[in-house]
PDB file of N, CA and C in Angstrom:
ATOM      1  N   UNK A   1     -67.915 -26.086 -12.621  1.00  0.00           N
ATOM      2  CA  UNK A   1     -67.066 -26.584 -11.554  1.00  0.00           C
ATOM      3  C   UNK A   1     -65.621 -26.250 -11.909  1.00  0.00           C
ATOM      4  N   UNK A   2     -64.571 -25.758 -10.633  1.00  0.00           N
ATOM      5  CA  UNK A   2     -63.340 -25.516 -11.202  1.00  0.00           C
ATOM      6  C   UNK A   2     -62.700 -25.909 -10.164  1.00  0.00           C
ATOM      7  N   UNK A   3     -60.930 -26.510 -10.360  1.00  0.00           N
ATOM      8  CA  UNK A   3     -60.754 -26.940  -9.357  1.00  0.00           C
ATOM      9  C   UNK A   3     -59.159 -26.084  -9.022  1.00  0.00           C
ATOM     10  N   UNK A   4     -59.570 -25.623  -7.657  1.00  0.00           N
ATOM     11  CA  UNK A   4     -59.102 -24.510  -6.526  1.00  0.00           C
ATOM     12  C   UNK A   4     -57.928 -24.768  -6.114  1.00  0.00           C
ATOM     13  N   UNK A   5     -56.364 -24.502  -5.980  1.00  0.00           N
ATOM     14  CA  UNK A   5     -55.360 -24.909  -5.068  1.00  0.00           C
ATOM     15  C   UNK A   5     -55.987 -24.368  -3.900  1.00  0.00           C
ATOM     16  N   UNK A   6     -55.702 -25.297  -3.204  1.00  0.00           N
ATOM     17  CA  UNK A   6     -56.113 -24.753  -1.267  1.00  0.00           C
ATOM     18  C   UNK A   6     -55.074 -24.636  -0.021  1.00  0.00           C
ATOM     19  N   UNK A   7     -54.187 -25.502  -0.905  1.00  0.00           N
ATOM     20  CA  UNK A   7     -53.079 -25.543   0.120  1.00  0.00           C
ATOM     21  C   UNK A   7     -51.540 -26.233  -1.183  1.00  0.00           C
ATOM     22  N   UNK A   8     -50.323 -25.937  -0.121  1.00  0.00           N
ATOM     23  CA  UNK A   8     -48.687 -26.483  -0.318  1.00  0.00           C
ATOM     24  C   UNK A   8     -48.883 -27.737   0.068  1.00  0.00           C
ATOM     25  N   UNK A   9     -48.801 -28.940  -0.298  1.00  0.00           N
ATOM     26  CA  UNK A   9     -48.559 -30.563   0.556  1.00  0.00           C
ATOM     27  C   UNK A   9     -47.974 -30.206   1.417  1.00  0.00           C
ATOM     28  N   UNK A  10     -46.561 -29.621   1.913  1.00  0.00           N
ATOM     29  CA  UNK A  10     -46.157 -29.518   2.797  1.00  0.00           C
ATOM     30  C   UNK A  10     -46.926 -28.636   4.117  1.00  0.00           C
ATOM     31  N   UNK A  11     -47.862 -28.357   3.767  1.00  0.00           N
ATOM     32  CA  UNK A  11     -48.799 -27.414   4.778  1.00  0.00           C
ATOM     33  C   UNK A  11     -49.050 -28.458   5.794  1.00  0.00           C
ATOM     34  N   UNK A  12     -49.537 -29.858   5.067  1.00  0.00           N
ATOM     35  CA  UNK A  12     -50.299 -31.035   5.952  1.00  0.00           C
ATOM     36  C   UNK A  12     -49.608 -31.820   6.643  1.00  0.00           C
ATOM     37  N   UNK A  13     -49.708 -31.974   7.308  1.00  0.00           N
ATOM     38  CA  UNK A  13     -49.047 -33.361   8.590  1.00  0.00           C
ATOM     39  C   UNK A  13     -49.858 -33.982   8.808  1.00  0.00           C
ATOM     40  N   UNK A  14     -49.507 -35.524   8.627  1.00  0.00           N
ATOM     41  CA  UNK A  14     -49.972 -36.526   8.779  1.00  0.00           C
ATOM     42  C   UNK A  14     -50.889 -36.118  10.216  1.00  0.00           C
ATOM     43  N   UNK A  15     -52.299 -36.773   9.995  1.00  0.00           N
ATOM     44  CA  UNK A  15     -53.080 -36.659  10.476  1.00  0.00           C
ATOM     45  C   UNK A  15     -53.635 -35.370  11.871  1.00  0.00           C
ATOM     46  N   UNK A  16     -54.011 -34.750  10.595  1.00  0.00           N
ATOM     47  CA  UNK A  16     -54.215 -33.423  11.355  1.00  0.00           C
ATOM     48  C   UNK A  16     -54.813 -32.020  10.597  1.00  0.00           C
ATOM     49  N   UNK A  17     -55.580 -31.635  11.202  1.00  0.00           N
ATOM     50  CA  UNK A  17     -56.721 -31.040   9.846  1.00  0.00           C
ATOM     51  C   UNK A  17     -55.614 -29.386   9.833  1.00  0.00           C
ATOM     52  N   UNK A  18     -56.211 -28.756   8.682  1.00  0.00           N
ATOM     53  CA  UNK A  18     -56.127 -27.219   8.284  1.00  0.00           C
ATOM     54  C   UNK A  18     -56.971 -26.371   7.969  1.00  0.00           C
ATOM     55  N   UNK A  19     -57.466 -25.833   8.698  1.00  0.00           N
ATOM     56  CA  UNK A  19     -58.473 -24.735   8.055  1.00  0.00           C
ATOM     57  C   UNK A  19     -58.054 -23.859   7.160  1.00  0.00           C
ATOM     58  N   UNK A  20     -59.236 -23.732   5.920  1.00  0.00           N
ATOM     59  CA  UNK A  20     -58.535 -23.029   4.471  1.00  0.00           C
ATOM     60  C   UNK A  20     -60.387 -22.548   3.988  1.00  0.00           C
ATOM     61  N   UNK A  21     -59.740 -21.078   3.694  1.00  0.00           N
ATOM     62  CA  UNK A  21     -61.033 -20.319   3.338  1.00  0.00           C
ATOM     63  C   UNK A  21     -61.081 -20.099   1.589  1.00  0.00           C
ATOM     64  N   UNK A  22     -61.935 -20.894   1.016  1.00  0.00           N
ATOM     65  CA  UNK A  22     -62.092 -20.216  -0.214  1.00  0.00           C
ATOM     66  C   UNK A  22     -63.324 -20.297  -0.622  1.00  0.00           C
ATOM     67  N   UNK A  23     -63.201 -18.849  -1.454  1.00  0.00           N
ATOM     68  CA  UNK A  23     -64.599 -18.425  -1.869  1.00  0.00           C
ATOM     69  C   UNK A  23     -65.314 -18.338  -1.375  1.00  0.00           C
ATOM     70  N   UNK A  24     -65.232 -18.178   0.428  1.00  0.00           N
ATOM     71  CA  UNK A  24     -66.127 -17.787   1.145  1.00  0.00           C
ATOM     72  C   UNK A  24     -66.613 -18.526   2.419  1.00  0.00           C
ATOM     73  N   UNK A  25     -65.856 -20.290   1.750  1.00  0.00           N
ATOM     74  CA  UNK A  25     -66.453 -21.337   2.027  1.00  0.00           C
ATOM     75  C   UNK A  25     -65.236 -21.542   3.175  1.00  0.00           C
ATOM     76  N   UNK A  26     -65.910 -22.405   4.642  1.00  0.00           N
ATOM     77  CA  UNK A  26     -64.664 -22.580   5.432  1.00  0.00           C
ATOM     78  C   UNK A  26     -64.591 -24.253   5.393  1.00  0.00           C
ATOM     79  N   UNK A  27     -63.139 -24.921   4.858  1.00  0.00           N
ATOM     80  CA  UNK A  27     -63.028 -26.016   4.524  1.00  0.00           C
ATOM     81  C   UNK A  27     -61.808 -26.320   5.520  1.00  0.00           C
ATOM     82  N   UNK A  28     -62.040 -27.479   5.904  1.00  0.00           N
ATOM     83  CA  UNK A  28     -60.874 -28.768   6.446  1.00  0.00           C
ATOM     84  C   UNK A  28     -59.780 -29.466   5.493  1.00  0.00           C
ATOM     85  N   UNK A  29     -58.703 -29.487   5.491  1.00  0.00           N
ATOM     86  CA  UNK A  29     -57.887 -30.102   4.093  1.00  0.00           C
ATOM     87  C   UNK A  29     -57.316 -31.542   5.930  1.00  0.00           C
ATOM     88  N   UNK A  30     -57.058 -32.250   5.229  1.00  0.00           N
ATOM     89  CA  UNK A  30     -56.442 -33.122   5.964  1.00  0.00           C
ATOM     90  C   UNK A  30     -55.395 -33.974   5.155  1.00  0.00           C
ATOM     91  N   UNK A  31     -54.556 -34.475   5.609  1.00  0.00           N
ATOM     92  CA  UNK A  31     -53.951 -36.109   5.369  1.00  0.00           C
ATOM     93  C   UNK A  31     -53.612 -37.044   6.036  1.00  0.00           C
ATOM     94  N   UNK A  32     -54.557 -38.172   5.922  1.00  0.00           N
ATOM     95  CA  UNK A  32     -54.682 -39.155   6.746  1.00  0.00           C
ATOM     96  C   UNK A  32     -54.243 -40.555   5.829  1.00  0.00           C
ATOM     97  N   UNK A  33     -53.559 -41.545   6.260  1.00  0.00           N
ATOM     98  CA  UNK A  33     -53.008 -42.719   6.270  1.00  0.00           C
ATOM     99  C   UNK A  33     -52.614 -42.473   4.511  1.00  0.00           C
ATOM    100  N   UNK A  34     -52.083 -41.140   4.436  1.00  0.00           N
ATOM    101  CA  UNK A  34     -51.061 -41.582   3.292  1.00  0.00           C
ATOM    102  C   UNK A  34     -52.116 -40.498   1.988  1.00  0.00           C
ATOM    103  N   UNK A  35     -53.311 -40.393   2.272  1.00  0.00           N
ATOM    104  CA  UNK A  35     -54.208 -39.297   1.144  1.00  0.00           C
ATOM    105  C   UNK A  35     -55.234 -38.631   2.209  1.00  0.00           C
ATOM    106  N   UNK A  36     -55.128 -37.563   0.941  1.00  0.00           N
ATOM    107  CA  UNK A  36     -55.597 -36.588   1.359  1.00  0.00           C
ATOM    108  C   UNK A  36     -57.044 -36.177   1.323  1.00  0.00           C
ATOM    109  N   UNK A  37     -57.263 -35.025   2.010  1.00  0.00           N
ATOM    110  CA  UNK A  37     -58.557 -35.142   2.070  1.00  0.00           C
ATOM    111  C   UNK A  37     -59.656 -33.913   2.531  1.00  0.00           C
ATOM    112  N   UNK A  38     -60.630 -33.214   1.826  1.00  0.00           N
ATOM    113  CA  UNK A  38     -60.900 -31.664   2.125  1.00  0.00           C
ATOM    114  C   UNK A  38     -62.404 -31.591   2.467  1.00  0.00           C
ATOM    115  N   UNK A  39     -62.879 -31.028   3.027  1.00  0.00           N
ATOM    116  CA  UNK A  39     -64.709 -31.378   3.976  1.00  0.00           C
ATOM    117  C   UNK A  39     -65.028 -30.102   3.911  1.00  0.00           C
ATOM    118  N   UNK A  40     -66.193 -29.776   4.301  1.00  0.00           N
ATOM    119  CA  UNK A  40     -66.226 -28.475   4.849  1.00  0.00           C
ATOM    120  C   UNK A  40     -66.070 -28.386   6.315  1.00  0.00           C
ATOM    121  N   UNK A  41     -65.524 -27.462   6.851  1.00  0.00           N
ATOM    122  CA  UNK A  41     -64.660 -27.174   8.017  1.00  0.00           C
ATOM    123  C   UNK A  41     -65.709 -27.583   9.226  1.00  0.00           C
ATOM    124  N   UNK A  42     -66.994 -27.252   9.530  1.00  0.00           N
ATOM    125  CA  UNK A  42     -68.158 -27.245  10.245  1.00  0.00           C
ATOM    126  C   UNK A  42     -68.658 -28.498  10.374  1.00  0.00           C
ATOM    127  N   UNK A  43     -68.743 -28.813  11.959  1.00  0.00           N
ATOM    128  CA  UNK A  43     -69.631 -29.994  12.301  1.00  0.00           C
ATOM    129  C   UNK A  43     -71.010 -29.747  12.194  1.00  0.00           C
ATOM    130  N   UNK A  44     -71.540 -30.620  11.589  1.00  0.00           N
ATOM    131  CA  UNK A  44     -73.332 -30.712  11.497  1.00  0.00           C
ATOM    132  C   UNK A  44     -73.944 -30.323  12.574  1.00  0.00           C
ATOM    133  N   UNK A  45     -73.152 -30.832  13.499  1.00  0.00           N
ATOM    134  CA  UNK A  45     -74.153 -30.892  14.806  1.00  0.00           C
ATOM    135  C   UNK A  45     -74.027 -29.818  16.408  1.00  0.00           C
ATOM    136  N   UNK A  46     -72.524 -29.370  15.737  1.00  0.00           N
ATOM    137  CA  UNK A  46     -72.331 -28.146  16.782  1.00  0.00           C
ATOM    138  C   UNK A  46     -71.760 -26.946  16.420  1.00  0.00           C
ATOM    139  N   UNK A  47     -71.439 -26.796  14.772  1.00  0.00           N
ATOM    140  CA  UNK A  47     -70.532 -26.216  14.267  1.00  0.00           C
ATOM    141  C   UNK A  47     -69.191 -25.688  14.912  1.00  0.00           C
ATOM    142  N   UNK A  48     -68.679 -26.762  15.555  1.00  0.00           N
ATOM    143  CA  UNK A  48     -67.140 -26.899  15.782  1.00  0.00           C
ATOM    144  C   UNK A  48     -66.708 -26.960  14.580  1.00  0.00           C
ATOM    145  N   UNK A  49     -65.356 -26.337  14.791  1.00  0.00           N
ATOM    146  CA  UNK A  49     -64.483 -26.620  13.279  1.00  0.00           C
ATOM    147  C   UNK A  49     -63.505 -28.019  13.564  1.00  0.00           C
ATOM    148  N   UNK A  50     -64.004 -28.615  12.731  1.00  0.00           N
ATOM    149  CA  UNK A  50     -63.496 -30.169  12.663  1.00  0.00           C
ATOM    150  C   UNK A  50     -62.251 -29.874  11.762  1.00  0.00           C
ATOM    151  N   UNK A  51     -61.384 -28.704  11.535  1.00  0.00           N
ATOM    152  CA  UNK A  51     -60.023 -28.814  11.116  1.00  0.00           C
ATOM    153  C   UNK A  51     -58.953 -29.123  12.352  1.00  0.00           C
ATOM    154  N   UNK A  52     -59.945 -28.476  13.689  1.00  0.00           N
ATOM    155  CA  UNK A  52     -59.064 -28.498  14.855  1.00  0.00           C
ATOM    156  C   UNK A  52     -59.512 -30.078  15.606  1.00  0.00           C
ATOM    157  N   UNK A  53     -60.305 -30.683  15.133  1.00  0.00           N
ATOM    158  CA  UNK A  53     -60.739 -31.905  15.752  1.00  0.00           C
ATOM    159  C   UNK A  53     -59.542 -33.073  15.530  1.00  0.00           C
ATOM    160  N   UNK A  54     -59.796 -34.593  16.056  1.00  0.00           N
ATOM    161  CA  UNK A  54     -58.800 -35.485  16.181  1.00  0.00           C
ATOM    162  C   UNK A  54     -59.047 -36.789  14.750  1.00  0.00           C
ATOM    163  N   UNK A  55     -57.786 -36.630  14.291  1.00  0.00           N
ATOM    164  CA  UNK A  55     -57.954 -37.346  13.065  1.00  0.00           C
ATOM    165  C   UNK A  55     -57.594 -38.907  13.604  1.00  0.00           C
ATOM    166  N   UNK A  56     -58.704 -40.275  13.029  1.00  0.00           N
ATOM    167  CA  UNK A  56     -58.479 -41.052  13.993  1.00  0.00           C
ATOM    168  C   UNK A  56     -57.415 -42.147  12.544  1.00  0.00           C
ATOM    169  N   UNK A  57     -57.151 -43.582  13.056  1.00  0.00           N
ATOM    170  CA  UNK A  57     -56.471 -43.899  12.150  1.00  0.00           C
ATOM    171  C   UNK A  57     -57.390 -44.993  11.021  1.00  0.00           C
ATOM    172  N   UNK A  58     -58.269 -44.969  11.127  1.00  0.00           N
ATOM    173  CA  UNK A  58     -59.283 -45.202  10.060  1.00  0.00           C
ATOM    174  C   UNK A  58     -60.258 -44.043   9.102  1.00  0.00           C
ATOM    175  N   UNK A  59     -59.577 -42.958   9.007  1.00  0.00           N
ATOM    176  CA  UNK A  59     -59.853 -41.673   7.994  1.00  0.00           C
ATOM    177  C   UNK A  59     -61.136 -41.397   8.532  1.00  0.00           C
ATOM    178  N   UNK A  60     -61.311 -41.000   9.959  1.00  0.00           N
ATOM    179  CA  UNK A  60     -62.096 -40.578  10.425  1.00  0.00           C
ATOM    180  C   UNK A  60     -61.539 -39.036  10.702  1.00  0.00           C
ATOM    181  N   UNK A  61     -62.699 -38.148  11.254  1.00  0.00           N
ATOM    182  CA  UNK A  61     -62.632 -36.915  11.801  1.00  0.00           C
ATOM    183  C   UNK A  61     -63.156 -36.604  13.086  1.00  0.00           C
ATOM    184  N   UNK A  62     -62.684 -36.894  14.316  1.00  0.00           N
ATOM    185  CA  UNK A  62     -63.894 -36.754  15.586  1.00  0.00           C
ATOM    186  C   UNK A  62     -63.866 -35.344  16.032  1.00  0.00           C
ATOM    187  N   UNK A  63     -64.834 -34.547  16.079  1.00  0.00           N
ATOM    188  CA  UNK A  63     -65.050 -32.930  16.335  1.00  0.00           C
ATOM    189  C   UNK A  63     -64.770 -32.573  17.671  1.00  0.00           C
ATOM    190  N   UNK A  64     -64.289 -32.081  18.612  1.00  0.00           N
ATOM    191  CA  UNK A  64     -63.575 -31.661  19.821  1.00  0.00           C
ATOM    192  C   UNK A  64     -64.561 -31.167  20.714  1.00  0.00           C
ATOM    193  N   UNK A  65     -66.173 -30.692  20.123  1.00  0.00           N
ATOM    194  CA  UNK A  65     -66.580 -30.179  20.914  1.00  0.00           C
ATOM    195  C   UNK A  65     -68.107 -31.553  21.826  1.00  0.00           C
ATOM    196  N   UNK A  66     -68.256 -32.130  20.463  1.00  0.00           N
ATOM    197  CA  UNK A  66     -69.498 -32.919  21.010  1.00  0.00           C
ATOM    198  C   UNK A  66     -68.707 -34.261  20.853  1.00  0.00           C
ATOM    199  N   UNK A  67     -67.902 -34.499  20.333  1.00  0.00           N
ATOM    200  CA  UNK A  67     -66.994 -36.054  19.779  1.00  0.00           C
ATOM    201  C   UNK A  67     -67.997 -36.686  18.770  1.00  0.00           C
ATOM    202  N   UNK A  68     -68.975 -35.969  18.213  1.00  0.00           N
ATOM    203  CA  UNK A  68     -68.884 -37.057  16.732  1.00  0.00           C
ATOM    204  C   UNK A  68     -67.956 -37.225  15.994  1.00  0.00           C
ATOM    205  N   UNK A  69     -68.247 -38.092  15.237  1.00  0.00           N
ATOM    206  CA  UNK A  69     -67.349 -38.777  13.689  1.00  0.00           C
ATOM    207  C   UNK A  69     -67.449 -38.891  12.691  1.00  0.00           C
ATOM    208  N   UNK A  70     -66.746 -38.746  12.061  1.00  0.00           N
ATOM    209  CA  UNK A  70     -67.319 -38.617  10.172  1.00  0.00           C
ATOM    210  C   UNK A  70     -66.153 -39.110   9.236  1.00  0.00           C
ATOM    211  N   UNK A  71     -66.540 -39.614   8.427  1.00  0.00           N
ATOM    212  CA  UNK A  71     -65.759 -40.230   7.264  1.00  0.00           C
ATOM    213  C   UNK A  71     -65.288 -39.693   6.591  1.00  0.00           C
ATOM    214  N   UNK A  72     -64.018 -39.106   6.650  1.00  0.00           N
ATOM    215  CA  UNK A  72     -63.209 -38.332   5.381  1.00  0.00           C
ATOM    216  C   UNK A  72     -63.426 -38.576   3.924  1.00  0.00           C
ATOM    217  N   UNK A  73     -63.406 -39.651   3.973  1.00  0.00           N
ATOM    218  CA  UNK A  73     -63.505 -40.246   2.252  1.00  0.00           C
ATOM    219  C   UNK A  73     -65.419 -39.620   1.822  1.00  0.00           C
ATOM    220  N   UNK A  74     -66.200 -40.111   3.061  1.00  0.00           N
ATOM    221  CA  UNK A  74     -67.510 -40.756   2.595  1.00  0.00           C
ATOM    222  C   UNK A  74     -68.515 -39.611   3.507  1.00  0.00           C
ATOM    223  N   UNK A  75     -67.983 -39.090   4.277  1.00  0.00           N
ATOM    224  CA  UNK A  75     -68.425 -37.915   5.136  1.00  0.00           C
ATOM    225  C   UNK A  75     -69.837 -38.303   5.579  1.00  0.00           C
ATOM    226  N   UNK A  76     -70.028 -39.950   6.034  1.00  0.00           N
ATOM    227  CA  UNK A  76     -71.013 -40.390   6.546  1.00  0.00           C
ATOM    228  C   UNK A  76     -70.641 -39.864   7.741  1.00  0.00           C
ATOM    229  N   UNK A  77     -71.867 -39.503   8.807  1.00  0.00           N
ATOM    230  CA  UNK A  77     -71.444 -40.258  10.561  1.00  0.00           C
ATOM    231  C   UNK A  77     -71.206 -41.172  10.477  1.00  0.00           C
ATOM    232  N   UNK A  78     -69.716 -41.304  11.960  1.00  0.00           N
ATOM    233  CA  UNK A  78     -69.919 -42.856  12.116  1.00  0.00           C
ATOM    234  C   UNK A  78     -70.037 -42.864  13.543  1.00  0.00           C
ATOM    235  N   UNK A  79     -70.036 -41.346  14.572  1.00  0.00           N
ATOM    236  CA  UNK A  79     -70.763 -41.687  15.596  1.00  0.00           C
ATOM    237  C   UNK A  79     -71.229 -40.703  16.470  1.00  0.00           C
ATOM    238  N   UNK A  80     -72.533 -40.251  16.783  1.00  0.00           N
ATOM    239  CA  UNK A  80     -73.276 -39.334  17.564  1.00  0.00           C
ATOM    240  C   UNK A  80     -72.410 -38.532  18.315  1.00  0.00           C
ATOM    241  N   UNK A  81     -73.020 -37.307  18.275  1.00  0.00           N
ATOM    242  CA  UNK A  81     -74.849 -37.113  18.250  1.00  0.00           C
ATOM    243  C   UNK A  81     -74.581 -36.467  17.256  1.00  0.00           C
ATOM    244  N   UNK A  82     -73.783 -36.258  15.888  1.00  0.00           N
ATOM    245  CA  UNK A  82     -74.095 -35.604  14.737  1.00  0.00           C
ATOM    246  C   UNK A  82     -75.297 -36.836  13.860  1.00  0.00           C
ATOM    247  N   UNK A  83     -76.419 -36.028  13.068  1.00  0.00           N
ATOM    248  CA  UNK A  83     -76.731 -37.283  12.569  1.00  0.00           C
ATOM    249  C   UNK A  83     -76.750 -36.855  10.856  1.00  0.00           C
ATOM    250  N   UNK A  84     -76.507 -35.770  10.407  1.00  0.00           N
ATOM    251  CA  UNK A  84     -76.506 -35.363   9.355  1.00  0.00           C
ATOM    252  C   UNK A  84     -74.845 -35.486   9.043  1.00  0.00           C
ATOM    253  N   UNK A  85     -74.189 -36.040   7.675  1.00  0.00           N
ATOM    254  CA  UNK A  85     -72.877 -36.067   7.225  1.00  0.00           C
ATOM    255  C   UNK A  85     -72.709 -34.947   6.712  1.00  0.00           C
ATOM    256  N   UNK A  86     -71.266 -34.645   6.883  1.00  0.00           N
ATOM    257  CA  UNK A  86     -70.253 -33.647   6.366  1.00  0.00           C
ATOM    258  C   UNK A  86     -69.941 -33.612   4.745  1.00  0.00           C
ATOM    259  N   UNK A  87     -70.057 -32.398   4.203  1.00  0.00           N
ATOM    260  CA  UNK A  87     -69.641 -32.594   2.403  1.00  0.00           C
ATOM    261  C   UNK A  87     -68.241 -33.108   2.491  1.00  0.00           C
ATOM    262  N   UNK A  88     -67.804 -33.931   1.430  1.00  0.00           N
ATOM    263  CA  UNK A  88     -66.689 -34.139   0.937  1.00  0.00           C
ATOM    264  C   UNK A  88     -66.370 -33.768  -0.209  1.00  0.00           C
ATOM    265  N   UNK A  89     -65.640 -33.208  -0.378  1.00  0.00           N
ATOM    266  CA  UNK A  89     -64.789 -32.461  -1.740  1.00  0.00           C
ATOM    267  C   UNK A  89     -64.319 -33.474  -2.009  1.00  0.00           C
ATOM    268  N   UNK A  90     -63.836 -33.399  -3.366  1.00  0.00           N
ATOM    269  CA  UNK A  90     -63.115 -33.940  -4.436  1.00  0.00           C
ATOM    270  C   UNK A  90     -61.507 -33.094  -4.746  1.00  0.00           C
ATOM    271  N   UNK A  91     -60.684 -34.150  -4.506  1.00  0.00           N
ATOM    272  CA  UNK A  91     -59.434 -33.807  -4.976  1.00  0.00           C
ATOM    273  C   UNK A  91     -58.494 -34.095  -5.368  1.00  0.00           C
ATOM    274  N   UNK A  92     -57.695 -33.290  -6.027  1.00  0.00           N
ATOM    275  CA  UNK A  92     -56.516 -34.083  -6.597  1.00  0.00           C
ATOM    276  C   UNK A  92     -54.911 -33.002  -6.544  1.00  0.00           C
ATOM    277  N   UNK A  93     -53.726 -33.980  -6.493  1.00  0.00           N
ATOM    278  CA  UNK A  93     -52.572 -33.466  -6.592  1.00  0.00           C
ATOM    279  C   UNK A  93     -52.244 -33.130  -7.660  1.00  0.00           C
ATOM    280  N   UNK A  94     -51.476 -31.948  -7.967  1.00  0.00           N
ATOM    281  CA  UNK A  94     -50.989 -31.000  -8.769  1.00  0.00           C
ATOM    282  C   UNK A  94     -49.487 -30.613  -8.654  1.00  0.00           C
ATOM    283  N   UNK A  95     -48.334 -31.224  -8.839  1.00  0.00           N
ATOM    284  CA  UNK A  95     -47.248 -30.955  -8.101  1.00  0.00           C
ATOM    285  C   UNK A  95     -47.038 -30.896  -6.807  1.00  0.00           C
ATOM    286  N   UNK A  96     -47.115 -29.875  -6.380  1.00  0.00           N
ATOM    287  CA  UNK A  96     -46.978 -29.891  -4.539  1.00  0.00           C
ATOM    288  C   UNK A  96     -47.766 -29.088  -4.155  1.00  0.00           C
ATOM    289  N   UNK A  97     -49.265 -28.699  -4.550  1.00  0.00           N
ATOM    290  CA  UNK A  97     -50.073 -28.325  -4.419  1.00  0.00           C
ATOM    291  C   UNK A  97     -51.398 -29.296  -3.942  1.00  0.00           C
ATOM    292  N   UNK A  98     -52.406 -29.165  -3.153  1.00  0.00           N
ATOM    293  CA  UNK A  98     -53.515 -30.226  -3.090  1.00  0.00           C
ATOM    294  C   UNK A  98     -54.861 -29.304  -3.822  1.00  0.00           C
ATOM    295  N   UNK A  99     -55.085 -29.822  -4.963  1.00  0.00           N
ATOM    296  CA  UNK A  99     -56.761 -28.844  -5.223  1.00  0.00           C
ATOM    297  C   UNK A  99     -57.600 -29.832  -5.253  1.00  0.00           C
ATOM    298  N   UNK A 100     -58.961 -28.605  -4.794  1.00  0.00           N
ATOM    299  CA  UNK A 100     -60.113 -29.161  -4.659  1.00  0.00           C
ATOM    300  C   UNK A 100     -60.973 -28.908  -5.868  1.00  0.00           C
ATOM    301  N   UNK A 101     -62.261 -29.696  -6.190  1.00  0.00           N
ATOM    302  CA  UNK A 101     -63.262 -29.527  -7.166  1.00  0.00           C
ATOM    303  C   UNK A 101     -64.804 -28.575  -6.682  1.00  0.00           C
ATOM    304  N   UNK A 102     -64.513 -27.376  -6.611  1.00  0.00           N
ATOM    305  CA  UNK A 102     -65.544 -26.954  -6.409  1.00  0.00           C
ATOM    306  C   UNK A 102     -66.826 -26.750  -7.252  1.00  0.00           C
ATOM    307  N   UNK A 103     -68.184 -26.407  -7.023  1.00  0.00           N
ATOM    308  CA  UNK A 103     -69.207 -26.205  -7.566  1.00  0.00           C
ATOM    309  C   UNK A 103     -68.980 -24.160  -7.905  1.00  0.00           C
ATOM    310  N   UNK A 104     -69.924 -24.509  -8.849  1.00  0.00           N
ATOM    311  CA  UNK A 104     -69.853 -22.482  -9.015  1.00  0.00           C
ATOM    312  C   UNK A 104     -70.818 -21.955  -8.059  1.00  0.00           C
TER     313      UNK A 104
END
């Protein structure tokens, strides 16, 4: 496991996703109510990219095309018709950098 810069902090605005490609992989970076937060970019259930979806103010993610929801932190659903959860990455700040913990 190694962990990836993906983005500048200043890239993110409060509540509002970024699409960021690494290693192949298409990921969501967000920051919501103060931390941050990186998924993989793809809804379960329609593969909308939930970087462009609506960040709600309980660190949710609702996807634009079907309106499910998912837990930033916990990348449970929290509401249909996705019924499978979203990965959540692991991350941490680095100066003014946000990295993630990827798998090899």
């Amino acid at each position: 496991m190694a962990w990836i810069p993906v983005c500048r902090l200043d890239e993110l605005v409060e509540d509002e996703g970024v699409r960021i490609d690494v290693d192949g992989r298409a990921l969501a970076a967000f920051m919501a109510g103060g931390e941050f937060f990186v998924t993989d970019d793809a809804c379960t259930h329609g593969q909308s990219s939930l970087s462009e979806g609506y960040v709600e103010p309980d660190c949710s993610v609702e996807c634009i095309a079907h309106m499910a929801r998912f837990s930033l932190r916990t990348g449970e659903v929290l509401a249909p018709p996705a019924t499978i959860p979203i990965r959540v990455y692991e991350v941490e700040v680095a100066g003014d950098h946000l990295l993630v913990l990827l798998d090899d």
